[in-house]
C-alpha atoms as a PDB file:
ATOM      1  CA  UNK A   1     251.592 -39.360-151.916  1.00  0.00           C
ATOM      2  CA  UNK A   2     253.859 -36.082-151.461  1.00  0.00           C
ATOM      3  CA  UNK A   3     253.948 -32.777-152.393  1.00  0.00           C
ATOM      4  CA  UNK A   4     257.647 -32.321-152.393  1.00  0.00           C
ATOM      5  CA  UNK A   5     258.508 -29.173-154.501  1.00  0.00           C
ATOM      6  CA  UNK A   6     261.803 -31.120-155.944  1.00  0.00           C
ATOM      7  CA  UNK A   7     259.403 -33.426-157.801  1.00  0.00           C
ATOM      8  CA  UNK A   8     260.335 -34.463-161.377  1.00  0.00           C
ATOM      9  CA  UNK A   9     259.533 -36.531-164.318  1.00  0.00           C
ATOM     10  CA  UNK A  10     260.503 -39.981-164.121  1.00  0.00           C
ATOM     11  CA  UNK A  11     262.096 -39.698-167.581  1.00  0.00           C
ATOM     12  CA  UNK A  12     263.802 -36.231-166.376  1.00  0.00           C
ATOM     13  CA  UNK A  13     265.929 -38.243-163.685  1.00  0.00           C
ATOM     14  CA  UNK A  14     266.454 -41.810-165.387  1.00  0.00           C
ATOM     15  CA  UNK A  15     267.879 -39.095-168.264  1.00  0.00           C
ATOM     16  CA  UNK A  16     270.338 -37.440-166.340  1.00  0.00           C
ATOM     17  CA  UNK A  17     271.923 -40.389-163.823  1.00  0.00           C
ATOM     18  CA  UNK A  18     271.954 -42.641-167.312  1.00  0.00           C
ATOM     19  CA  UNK A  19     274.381 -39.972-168.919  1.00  0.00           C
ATOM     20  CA  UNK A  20     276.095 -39.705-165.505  1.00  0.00           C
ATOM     21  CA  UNK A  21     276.497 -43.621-165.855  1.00  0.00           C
ATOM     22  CA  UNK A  22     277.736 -43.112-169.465  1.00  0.00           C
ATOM     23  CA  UNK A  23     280.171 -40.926-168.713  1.00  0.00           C
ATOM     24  CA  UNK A  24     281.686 -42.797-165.573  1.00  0.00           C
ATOM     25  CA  UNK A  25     282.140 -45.497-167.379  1.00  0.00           C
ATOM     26  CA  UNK A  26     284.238 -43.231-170.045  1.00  0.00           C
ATOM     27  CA  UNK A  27     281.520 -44.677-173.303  1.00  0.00           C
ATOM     28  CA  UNK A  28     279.586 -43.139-176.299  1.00  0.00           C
ATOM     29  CA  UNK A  29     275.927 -42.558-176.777  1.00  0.00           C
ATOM     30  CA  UNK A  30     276.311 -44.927-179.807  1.00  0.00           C
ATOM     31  CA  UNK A  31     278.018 -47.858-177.094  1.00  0.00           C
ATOM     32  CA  UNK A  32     274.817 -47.459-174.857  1.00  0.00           C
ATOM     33  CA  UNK A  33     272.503 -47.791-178.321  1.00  0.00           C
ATOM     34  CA  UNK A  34     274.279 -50.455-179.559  1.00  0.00           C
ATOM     35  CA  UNK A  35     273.796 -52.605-176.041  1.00  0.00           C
ATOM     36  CA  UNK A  36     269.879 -51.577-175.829  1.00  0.00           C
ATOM     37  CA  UNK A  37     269.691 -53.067-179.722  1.00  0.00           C
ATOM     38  CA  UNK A  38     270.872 -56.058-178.160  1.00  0.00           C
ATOM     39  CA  UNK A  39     267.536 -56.453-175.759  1.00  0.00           C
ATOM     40  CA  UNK A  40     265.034 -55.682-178.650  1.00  0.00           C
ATOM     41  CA  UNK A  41     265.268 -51.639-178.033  1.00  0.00           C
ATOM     42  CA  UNK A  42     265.198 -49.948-181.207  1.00  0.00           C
ATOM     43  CA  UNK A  43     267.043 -47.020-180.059  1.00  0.00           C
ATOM     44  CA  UNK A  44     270.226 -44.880-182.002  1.00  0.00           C
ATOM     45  CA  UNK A  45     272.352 -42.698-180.779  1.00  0.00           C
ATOM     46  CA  UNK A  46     269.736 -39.922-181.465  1.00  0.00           C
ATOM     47  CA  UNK A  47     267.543 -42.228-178.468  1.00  0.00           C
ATOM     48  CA  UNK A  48     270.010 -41.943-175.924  1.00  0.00           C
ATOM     49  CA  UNK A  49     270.578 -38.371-176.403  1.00  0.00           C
ATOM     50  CA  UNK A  50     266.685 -37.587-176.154  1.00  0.00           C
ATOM     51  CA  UNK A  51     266.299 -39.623-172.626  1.00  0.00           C
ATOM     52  CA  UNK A  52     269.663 -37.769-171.574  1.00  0.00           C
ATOM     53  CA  UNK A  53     267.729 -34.597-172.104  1.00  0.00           C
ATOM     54  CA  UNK A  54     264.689 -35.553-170.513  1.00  0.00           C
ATOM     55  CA  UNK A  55     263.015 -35.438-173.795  1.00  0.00           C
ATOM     56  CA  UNK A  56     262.131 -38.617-174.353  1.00  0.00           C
ATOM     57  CA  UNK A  57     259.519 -40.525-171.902  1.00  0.00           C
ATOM     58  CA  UNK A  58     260.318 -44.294-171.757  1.00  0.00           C
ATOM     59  CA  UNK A  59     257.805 -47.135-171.757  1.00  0.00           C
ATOM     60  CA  UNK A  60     257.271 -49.193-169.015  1.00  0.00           C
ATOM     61  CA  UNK A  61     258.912 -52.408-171.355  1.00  0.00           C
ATOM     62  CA  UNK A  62     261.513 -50.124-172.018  1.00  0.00           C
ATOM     63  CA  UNK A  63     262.136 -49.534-168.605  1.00  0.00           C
ATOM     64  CA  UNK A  64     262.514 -52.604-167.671  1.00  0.00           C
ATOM     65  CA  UNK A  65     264.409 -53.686-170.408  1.00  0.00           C
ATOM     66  CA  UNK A  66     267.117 -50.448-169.798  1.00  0.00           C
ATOM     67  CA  UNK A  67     267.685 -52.278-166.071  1.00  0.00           C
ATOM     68  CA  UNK A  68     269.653 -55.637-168.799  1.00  0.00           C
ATOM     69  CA  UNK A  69     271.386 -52.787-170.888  1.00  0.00           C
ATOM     70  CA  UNK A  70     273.105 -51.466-167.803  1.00  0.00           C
ATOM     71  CA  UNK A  71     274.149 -54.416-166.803  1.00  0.00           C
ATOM     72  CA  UNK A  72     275.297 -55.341-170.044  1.00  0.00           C
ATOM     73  CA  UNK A  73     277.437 -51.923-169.723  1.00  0.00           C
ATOM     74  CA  UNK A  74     279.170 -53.589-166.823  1.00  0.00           C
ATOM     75  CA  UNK A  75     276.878 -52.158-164.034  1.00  0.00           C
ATOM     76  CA  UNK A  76     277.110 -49.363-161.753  1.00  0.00           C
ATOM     77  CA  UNK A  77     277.274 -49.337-158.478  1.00  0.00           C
ATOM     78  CA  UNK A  78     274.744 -46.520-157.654  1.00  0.00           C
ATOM     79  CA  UNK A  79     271.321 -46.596-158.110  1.00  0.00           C
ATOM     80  CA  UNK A  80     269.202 -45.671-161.855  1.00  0.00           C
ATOM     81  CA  UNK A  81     266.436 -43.731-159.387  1.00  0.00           C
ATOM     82  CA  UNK A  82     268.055 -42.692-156.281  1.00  0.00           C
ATOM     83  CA  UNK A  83     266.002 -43.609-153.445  1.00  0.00           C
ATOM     84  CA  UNK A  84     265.408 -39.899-152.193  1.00  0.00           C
ATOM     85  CA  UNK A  85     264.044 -38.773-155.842  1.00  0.00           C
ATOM     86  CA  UNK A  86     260.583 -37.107-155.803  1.00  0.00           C
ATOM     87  CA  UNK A  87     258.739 -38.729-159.374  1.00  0.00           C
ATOM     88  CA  UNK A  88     256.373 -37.012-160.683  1.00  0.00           C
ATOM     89  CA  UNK A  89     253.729 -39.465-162.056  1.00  0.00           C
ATOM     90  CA  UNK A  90     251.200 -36.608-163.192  1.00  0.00           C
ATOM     91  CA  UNK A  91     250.100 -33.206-162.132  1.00  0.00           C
ATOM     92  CA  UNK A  92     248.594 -34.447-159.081  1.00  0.00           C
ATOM     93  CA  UNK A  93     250.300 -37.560-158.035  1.00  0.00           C
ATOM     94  CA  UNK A  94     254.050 -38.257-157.302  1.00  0.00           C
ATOM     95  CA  UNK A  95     256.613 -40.837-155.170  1.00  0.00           C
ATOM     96  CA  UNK A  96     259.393 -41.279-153.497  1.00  0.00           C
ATOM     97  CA  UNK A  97     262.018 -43.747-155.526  1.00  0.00           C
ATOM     98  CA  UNK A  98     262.142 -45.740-152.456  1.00  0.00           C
ATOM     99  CA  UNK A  99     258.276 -46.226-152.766  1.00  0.00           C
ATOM    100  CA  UNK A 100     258.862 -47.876-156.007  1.00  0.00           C
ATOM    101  CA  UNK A 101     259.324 -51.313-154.971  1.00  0.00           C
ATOM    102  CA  UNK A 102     255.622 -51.098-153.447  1.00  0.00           C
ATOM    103  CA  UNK A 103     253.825 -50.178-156.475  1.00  0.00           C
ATOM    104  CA  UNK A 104     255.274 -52.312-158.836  1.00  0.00           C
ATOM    105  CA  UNK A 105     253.963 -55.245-155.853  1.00  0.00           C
ATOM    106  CA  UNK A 106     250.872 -53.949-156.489  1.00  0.00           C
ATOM    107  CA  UNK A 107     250.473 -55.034-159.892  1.00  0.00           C
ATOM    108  CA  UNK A 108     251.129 -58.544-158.844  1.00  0.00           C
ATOM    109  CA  UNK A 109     249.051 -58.471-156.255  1.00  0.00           C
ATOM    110  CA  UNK A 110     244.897 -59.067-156.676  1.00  0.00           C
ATOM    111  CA  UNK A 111     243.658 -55.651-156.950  1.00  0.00           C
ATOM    112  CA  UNK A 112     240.521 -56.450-154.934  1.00  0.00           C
ATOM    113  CA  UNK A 113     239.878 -58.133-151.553  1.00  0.00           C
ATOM    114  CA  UNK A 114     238.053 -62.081-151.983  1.00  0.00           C
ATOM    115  CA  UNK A 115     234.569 -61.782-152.119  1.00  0.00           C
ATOM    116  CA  UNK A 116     232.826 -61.806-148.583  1.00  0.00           C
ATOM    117  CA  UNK A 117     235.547 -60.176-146.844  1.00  0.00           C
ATOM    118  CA  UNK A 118     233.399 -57.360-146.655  1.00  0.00           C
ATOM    119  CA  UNK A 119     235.397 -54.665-148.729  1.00  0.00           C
ATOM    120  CA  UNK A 120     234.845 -56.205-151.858  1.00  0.00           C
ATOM    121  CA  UNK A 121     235.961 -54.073-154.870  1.00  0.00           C
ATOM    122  CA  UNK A 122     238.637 -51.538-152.465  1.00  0.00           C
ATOM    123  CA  UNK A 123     241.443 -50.784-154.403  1.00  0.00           C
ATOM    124  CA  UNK A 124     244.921 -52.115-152.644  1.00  0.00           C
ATOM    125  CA  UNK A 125     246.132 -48.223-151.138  1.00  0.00           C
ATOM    126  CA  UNK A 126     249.915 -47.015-151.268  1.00  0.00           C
ATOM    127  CA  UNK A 127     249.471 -47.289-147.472  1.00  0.00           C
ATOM    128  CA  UNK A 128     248.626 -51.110-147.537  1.00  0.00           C
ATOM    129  CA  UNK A 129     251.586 -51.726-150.295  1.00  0.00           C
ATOM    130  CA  UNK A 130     254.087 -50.183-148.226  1.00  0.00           C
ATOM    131  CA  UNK A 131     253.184 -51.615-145.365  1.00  0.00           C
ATOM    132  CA  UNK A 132     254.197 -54.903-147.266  1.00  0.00           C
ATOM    133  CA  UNK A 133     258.022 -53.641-147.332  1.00  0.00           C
ATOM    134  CA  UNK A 134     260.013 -52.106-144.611  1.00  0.00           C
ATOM    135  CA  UNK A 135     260.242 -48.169-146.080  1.00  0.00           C
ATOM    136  CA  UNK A 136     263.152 -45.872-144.939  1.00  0.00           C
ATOM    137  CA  UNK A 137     261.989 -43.705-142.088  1.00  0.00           C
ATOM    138  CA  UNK A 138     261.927 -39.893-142.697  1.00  0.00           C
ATOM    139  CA  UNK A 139     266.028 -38.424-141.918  1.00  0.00           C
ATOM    140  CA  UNK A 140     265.874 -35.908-139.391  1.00  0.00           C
ATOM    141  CA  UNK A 141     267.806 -32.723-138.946  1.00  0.00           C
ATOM    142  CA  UNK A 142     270.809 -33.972-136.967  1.00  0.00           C
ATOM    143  CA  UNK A 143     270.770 -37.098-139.221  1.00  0.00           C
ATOM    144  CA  UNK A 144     271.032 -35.097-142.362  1.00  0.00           C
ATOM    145  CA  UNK A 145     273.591 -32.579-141.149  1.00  0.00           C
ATOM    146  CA  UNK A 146     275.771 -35.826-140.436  1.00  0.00           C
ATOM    147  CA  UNK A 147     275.377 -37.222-143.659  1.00  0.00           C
ATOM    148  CA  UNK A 148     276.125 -33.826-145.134  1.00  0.00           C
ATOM    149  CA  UNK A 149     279.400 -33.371-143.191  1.00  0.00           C
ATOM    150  CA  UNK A 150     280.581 -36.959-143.958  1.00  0.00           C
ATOM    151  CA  UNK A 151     279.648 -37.323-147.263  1.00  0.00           C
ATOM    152  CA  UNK A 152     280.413 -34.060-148.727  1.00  0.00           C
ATOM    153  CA  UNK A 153     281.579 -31.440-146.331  1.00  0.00           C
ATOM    154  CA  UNK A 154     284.567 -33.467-145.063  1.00  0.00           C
ATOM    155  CA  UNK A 155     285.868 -33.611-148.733  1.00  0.00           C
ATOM    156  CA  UNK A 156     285.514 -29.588-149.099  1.00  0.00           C
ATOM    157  CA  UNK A 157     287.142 -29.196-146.172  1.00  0.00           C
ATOM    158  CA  UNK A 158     290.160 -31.284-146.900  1.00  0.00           C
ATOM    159  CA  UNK A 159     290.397 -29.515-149.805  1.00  0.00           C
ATOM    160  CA  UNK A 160     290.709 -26.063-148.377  1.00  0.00           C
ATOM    161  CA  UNK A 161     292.873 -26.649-145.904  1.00  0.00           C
ATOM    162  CA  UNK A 162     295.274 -28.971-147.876  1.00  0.00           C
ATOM    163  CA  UNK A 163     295.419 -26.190-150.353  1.00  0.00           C
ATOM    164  CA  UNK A 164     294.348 -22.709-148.995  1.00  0.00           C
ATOM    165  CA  UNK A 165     295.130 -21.423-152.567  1.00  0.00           C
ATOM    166  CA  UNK A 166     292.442 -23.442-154.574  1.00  0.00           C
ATOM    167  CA  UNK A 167     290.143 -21.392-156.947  1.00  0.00           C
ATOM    168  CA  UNK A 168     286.994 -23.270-157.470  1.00  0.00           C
ATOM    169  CA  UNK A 169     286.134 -23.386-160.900  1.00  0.00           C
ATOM    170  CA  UNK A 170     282.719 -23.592-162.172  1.00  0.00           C
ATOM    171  CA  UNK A 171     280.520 -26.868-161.980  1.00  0.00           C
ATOM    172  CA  UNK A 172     282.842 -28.316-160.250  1.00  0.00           C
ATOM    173  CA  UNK A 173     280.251 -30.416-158.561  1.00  0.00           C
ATOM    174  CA  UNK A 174     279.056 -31.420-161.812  1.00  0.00           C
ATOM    175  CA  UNK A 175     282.331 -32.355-163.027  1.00  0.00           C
ATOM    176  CA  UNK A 176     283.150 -34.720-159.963  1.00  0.00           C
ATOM    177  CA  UNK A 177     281.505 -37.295-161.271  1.00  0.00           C
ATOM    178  CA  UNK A 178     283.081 -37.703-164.653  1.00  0.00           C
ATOM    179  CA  UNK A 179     285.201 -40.722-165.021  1.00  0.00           C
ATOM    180  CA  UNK A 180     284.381 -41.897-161.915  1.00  0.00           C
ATOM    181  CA  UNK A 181     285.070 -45.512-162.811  1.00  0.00           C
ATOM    182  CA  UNK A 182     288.547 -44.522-163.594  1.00  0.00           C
ATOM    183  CA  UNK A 183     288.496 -42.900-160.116  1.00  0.00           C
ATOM    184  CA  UNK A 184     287.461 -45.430-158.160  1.00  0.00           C
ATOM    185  CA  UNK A 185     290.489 -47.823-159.900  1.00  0.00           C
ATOM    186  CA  UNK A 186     292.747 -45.757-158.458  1.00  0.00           C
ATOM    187  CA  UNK A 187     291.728 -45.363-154.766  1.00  0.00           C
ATOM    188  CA  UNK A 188     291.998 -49.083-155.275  1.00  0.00           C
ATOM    189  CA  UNK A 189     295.675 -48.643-156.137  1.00  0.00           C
ATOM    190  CA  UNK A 190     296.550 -46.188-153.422  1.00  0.00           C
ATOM    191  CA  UNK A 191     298.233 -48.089-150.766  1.00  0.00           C
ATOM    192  CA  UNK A 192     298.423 -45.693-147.408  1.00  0.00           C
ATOM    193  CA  UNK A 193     300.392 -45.597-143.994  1.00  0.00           C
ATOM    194  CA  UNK A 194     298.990 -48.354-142.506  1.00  0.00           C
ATOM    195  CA  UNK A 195     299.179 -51.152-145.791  1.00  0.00           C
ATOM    196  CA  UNK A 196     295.522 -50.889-146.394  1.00  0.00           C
ATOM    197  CA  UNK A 197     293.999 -49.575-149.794  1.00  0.00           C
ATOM    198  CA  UNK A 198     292.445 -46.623-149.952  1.00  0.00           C
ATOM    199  CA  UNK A 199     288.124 -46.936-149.687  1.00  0.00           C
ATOM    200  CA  UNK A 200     287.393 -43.362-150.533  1.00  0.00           C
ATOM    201  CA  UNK A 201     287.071 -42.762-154.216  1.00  0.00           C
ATOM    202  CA  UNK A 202     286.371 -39.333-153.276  1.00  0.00           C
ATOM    203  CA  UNK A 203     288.987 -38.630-151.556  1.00  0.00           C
ATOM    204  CA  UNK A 204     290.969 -39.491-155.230  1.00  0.00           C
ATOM    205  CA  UNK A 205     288.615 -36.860-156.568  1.00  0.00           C
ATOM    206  CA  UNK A 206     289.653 -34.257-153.922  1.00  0.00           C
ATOM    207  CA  UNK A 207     293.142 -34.606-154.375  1.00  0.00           C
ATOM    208  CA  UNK A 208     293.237 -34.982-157.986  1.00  0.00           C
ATOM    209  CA  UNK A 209     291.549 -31.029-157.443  1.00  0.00           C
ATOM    210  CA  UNK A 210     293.967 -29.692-155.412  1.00  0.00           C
ATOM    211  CA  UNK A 211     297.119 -31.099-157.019  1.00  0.00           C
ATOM    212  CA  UNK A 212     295.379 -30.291-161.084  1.00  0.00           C
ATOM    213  CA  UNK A 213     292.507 -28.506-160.657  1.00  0.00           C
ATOM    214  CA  UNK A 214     290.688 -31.077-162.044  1.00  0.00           C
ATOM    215  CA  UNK A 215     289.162 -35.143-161.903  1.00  0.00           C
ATOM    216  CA  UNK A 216     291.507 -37.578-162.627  1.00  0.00           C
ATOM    217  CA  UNK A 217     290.224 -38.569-165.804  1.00  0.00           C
ATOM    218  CA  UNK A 218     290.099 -34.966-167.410  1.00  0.00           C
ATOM    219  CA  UNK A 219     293.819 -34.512-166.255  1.00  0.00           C
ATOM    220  CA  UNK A 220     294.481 -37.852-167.977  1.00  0.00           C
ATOM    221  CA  UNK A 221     293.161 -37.052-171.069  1.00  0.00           C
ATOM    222  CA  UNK A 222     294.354 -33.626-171.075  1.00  0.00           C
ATOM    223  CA  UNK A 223     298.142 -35.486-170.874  1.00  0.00           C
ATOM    224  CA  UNK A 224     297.151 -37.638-173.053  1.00  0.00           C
ATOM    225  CA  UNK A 225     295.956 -35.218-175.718  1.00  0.00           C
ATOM    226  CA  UNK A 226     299.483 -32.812-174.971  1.00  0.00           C
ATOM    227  CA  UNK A 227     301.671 -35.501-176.505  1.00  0.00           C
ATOM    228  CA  UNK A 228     300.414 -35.420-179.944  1.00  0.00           C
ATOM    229  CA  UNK A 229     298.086 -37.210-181.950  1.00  0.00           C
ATOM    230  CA  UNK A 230     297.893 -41.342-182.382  1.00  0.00           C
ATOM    231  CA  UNK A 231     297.329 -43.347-185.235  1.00  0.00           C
ATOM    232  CA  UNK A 232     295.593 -46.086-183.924  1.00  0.00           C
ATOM    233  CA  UNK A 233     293.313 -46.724-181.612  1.00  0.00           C
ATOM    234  CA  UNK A 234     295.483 -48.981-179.806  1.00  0.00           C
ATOM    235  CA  UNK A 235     298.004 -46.193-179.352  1.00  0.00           C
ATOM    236  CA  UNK A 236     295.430 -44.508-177.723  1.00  0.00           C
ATOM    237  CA  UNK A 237     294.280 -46.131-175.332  1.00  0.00           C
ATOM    238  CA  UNK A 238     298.345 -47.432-174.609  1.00  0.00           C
ATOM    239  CA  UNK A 239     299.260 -43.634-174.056  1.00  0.00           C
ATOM    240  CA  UNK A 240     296.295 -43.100-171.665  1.00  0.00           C
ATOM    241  CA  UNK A 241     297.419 -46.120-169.551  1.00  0.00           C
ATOM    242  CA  UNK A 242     300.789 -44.896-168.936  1.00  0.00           C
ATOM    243  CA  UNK A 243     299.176 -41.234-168.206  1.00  0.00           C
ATOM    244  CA  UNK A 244     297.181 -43.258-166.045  1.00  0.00           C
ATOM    245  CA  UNK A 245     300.177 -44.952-164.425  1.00  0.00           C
ATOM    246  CA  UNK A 246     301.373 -41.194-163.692  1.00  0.00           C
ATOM    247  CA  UNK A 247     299.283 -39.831-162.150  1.00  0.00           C
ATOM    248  CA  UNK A 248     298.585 -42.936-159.629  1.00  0.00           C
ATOM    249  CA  UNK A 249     302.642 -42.084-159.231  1.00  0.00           C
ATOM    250  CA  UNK A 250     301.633 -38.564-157.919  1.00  0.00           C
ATOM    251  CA  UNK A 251     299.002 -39.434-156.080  1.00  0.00           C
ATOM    252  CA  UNK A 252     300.664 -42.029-153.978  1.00  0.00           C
ATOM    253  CA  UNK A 253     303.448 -39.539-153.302  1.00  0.00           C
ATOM    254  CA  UNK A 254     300.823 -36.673-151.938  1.00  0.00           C
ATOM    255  CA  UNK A 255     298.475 -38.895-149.950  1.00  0.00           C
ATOM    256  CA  UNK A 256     302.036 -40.763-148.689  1.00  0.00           C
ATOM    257  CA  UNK A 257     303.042 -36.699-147.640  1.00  0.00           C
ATOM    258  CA  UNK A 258     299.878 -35.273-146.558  1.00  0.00           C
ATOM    259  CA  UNK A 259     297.867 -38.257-145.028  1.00  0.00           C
ATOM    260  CA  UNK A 260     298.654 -37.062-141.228  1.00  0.00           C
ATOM    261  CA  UNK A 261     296.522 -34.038-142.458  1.00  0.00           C
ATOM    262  CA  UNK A 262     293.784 -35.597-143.706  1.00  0.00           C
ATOM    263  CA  UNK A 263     293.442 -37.855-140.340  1.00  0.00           C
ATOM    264  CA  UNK A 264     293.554 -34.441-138.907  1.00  0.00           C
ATOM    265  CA  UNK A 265     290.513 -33.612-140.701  1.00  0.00           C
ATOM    266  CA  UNK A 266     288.382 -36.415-140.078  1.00  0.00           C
ATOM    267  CA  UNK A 267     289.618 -36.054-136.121  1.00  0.00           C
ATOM    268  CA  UNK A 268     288.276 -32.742-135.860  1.00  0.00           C
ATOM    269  CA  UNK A 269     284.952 -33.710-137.656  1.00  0.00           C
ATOM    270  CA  UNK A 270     284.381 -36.493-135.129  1.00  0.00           C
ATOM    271  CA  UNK A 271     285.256 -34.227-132.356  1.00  0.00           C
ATOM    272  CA  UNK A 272     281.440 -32.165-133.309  1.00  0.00           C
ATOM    273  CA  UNK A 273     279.533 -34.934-135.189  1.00  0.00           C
ATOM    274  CA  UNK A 274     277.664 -35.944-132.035  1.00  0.00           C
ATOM    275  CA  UNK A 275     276.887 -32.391-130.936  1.00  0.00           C
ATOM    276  CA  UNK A 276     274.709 -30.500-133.238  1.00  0.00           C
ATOM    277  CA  UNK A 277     275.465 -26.846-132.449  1.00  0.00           C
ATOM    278  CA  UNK A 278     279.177 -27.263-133.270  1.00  0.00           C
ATOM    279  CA  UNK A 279     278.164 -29.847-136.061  1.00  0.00           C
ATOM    280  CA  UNK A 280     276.625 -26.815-137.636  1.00  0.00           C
ATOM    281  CA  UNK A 281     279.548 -24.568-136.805  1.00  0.00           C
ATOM    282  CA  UNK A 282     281.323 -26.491-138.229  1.00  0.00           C
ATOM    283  CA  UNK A 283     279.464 -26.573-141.616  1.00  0.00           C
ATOM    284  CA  UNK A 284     279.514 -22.891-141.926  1.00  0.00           C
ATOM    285  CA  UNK A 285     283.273 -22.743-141.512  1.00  0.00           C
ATOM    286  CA  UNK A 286     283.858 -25.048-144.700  1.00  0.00           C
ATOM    287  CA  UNK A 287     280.967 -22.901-146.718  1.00  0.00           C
ATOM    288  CA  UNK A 288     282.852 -19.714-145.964  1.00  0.00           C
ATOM    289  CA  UNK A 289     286.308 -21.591-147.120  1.00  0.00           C
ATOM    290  CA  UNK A 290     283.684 -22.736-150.337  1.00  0.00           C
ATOM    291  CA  UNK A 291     282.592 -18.948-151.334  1.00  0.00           C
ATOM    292  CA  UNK A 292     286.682 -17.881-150.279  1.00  0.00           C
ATOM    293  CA  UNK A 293     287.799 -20.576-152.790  1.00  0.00           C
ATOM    294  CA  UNK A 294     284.744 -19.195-155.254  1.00  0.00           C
ATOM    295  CA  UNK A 295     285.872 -15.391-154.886  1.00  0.00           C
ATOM    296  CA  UNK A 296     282.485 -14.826-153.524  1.00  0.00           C
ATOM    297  CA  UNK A 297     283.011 -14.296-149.582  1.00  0.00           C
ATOM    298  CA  UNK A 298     281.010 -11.679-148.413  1.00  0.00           C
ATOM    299  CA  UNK A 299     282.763  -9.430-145.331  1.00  0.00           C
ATOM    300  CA  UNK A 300     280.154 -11.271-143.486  1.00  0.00           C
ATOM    301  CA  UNK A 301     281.218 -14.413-143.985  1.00  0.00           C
ATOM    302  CA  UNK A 302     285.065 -13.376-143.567  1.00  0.00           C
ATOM    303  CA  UNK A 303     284.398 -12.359-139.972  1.00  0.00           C
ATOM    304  CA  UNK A 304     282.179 -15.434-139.174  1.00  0.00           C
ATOM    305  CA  UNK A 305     285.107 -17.619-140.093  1.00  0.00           C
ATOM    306  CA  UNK A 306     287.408 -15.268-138.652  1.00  0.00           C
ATOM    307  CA  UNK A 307     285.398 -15.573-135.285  1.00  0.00           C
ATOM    308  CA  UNK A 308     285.671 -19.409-135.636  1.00  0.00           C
ATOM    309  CA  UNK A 309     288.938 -19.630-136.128  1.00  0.00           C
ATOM    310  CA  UNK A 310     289.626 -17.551-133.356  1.00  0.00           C
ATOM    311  CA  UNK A 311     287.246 -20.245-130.974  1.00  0.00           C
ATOM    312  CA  UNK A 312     288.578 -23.374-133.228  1.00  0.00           C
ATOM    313  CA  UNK A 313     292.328 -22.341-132.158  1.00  0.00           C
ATOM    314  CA  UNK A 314     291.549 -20.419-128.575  1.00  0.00           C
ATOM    315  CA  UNK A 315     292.909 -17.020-129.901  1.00  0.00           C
ATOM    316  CA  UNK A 316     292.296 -14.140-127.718  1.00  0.00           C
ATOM    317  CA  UNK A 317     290.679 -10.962-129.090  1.00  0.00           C
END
């Protein structure tokens, strides 16, 4: 059991990464109704928008059942309950979402040793159930500070230096993962200097920012809306494929110009990954680029990165 203060309600998080999957996968509360119908759910769109909010607790069946529906939506490649999710089961008892697969063993398991064993009637403990399954080991500091860097910070960073003059707009972490299916086709379609495809979806998402100010898929529909209306569905969805087309165009012609900068990047990160104290250097130079591109950098922070810069480049006083 844990007492993490990030805990929430199992229905709060399926809620919120189920409209995340929604959205990535560009469809309508009615679409994800009308696939749960399909599995016995009787749920409307009025359903999906209550477990979106976190209003609406599901059943266990129901749970179960949602795992089909997903699938049924064409998948996702991330997971319903992130691993690293704190659920709050009641007031006094919660888990981690890696934990998960250890409880649900436990209700196919015989809840009481065989008789003579001496412990007849002891309830099988979350200790005992997770010793059944190999668990994922508690992250340290200098593990999570990597993780941070290459996951997330790298992207900032490429971001700020690519383009110094980028104003961050509000929620744009939120807003990153919109249309992230249609994000991930294109890093598929990016070809760069060496003939391989581009892996990073992200890295899409980061340029798509500094080139638009925006994800790919809100730039596409924001072309696609700018050249007038369409009668037909099929009109639609032809316009959005050649905006789609376009902006792959653009794409390939910035990473094709600005690639040697982005290896740049990821040199320099690897150059402190392995030693903490500059690993967290490091970290604060890309949040003081963050509040600069945010209009929030305190004269604090300006001399701290001024003082880096100075050591990242060797500048004399």
């Amino acid at each position: 059991m844990t007492t993490d203060s990030k805990r929430r309600p199992l229905a709060a998080i399926v809620g919120e990464r189920l409209r995340m999957l929604r959205e990535a996968k560009g469809l309508r509360q009615e679409d994800v109704a009308d696939a749960a119908r399909e599995f016995g759910l009787n749920w409307g769109r009025s359903s999906i928008a209550a477990l979106e909010q976190g209003s609406r607790n599901l059943d266990f069946e129901e749970l179960i059942v949602l795992a089909s529906v997903l699938r049924k939506l064409g998948g996702w490649e991330e997971p319903l309950i992130p691993s690293h999710e704190v659920i709050a089961l009641n007031e006094q008892f919660n888990v981690y979402g890696y934990q998960l697969p250890a409880f649900m063993m436990n209700l196919t398991l015989p809840s009481a040793r065989p008789a003579g064993s001496g412990e007849e009637g002891r309830t099988l403990n979350e200790e005992e159930a997770l010793g059944s399954i190999e668990t994922e080991p508690a992250e340290t500091e200098e593990e999570r500070l990597k993780r941070v860097a290459r996951d997330v910070k790298i992207h900032d960073y490429i971001l700020y230096s690519l383009w110094p003059d980028y104003e961050e707009p509000k929620r744009r972490r939120s807003s990153e993962m919109r249309g992230l299916e249609l994000s991930r086709r294109i890093a598929e379609r990016i070809t760069l200097p060496d003939g391989s495809s581009l892996s990073d979806w992200f890295l899409v998402v980061t340029f798509a920012q500094g080139l638009w100010g925006r994800v790919p898929a809100d730039e596409r529909d924001a072309r696609t809306e700018a050249r007038g209306d369409y009668a037909t569905k099929r009109a639609l969805q032809s316009a959005r494929g050649h905006v789609t087309r376009e902006l792959i165009e653009e794409l390939q012609e910035a990473f094709n110009a600005r690639w040697s900068e982005v290896q740049a990047a990821y040199d320099e990160l690897e150059s402190v990954i392995d030693d903490p104290k500059k690993l967290k250097q490091w970290i604060r130079h890309v949040n003081s680029l963050e509040d600069r591109a945010k209009g929030i950098e305190t004269p604090e922070r300006k001399a701290r990165r001024r003082v880096v810069v100075r050591r990242k480049w060797k500048i004399e006083e």
